[in-house]
Protein backbone atom coordinates (compact mmCIF):
# COMPACT_ATOMS: atom_id res chain seq x y z
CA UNK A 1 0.00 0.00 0.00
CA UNK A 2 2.79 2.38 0.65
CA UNK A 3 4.06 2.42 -3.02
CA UNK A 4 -0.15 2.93 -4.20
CA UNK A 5 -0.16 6.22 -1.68
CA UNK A 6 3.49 7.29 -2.66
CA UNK A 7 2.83 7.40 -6.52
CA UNK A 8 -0.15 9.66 -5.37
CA UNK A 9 0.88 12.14 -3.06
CA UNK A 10 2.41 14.68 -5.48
CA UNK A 11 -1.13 14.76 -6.95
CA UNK A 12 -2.64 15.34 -3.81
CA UNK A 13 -0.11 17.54 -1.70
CA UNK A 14 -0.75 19.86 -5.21
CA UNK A 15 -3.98 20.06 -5.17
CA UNK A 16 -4.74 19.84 -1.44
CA UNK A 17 -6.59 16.45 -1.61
CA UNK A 18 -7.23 13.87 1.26
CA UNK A 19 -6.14 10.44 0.91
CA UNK A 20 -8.19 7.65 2.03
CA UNK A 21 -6.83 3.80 2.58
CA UNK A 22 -9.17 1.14 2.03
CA UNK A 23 -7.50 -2.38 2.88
CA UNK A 24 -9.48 -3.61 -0.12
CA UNK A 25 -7.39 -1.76 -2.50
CA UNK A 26 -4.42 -3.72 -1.47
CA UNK A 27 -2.48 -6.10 -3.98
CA UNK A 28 -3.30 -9.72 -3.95
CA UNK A 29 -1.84 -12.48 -2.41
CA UNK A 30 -1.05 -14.95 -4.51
CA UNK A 31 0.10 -17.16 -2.16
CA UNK A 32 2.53 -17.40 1.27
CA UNK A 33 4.31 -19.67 -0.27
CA UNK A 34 7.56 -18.77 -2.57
CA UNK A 35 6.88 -20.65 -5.72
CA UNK A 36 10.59 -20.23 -7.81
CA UNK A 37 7.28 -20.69 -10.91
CA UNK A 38 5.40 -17.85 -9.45
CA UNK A 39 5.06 -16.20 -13.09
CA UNK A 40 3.15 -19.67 -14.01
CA UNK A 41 1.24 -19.74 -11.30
CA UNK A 42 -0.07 -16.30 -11.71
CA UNK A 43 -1.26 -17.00 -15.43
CA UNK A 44 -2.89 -19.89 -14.23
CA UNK A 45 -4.98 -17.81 -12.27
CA UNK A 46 -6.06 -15.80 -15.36
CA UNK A 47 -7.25 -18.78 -16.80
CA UNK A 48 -8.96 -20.51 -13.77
CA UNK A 49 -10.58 -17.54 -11.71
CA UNK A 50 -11.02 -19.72 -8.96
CA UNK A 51 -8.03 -21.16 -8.71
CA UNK A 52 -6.15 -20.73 -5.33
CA UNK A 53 -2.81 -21.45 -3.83
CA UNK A 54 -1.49 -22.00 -0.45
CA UNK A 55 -2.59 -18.92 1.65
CA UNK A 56 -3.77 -16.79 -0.97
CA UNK A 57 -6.83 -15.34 -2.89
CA UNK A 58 -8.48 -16.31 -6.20
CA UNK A 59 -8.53 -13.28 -8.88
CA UNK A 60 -12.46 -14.04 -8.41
CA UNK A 61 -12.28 -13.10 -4.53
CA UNK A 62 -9.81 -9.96 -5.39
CA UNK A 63 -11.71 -8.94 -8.57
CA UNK A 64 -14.77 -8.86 -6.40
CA UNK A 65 -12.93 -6.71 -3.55
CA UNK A 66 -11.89 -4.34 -5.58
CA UNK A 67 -15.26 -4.22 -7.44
CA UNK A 68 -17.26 -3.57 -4.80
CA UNK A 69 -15.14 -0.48 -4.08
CA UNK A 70 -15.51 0.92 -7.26
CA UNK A 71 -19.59 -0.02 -7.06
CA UNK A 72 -19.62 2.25 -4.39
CA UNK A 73 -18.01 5.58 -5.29
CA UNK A 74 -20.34 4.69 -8.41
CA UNK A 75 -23.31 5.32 -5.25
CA UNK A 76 -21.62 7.95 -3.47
CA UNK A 77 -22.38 11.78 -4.07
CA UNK A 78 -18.79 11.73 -5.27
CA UNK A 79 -18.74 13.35 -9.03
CA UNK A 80 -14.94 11.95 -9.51
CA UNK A 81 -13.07 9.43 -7.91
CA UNK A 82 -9.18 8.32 -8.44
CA UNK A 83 -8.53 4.61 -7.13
CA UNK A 84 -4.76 4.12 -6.66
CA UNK A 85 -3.27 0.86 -6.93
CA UNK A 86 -1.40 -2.20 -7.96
CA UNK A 87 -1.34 -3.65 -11.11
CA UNK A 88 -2.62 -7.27 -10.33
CA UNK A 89 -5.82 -5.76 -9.12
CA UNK A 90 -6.33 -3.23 -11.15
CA UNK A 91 -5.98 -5.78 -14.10
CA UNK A 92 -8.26 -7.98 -12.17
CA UNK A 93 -10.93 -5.37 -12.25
CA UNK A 94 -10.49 -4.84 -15.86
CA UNK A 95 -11.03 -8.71 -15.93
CA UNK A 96 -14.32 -8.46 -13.96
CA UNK A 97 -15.24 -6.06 -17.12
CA UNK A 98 -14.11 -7.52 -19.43
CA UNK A 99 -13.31 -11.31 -19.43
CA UNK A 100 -10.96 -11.15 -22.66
CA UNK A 101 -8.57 -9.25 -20.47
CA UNK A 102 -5.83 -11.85 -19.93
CA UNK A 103 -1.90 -12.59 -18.07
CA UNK A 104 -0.77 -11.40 -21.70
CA UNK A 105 -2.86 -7.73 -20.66
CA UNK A 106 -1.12 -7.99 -17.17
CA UNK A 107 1.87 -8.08 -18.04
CA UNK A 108 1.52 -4.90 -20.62
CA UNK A 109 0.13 -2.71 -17.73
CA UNK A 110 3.36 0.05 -16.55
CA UNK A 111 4.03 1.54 -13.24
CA UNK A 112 1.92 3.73 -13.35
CA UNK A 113 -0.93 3.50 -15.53
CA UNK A 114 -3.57 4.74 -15.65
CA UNK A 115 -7.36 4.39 -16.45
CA UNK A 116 -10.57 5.99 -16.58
CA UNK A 117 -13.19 4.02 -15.73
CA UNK A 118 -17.42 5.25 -15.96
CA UNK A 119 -20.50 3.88 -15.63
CA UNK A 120 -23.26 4.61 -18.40
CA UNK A 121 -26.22 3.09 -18.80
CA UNK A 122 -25.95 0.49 -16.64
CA UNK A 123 -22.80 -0.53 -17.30
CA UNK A 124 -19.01 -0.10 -16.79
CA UNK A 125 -16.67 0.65 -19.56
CA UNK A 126 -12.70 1.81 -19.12
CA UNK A 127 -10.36 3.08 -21.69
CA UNK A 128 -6.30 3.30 -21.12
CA UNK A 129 -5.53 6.70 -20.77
CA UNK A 130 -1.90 6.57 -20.36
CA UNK A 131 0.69 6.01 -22.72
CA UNK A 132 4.05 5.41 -21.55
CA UNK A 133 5.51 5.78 -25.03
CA UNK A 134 4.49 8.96 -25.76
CA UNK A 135 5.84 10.52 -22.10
CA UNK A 136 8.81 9.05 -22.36
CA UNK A 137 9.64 10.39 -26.20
């Protein structure tokens, strides 16, 4: 979490914003065990959603965590949100959205990225918004 509220606090120490933690936001587990095939066992868990090791959570449990977050800014009185943090999750929620979102789409995401999600009619779409590429040129 400390790495999620560091790459944020230029933003907000500029524009005077609060940050708030919520646990939920936290990277997944994969496992407590230190699999030397940890890479494998990751993409396995793109391909079975329910699949879970020793200690750890599904991407179904963590998409849903992270879901339900986002579900409720969508209810707040909030007009904008910005959700900071790790790249498992955040691909796991793009997952949730869109099941062709795969380990290939994981490993593409950059630290940081970034993404605009919104709900409209009924239903939530996302776009990439950052491109590494062209900031870096």
């Amino acid at each position: 979490m400390t790495r999620a509220i560091q790459t944020i606090e230029p933003f907000t120490n500029k524009t005077n914003l609060n940050i708030q933690v919520d646990e939920r936001l936290s990277e997944r587990i994969l496992s407590i065990e230190n699999y030397p095939d940890w890479m494998e066992k990751l993409k396995q868990t793109f391909d079975n959603i329910d699949l879970k090791f020793k200690g750890g959570e599904s991407s179904r449990e963590a998409s849903e965590r992270i879901f339900n977050v986002i579900n409720e800014v969508k209810d707040s009185d909030t007009e904008n949100t910005i959700i900071v943090s790790h790249g498992n999750i955040i691909t796991l929620l793009l997952k949730k959205l869109n099941q062709e979102v795969s380990f290939e789409d994981w490993k593409k995401v950059t630290n940081p990225d970034v993404f605009l999600l919104e709900y409209s009619e009924g239903e939530w779409c996302y776009k990439r918004v950052w491109n590494l590429d062209e900031i870096v040129k």
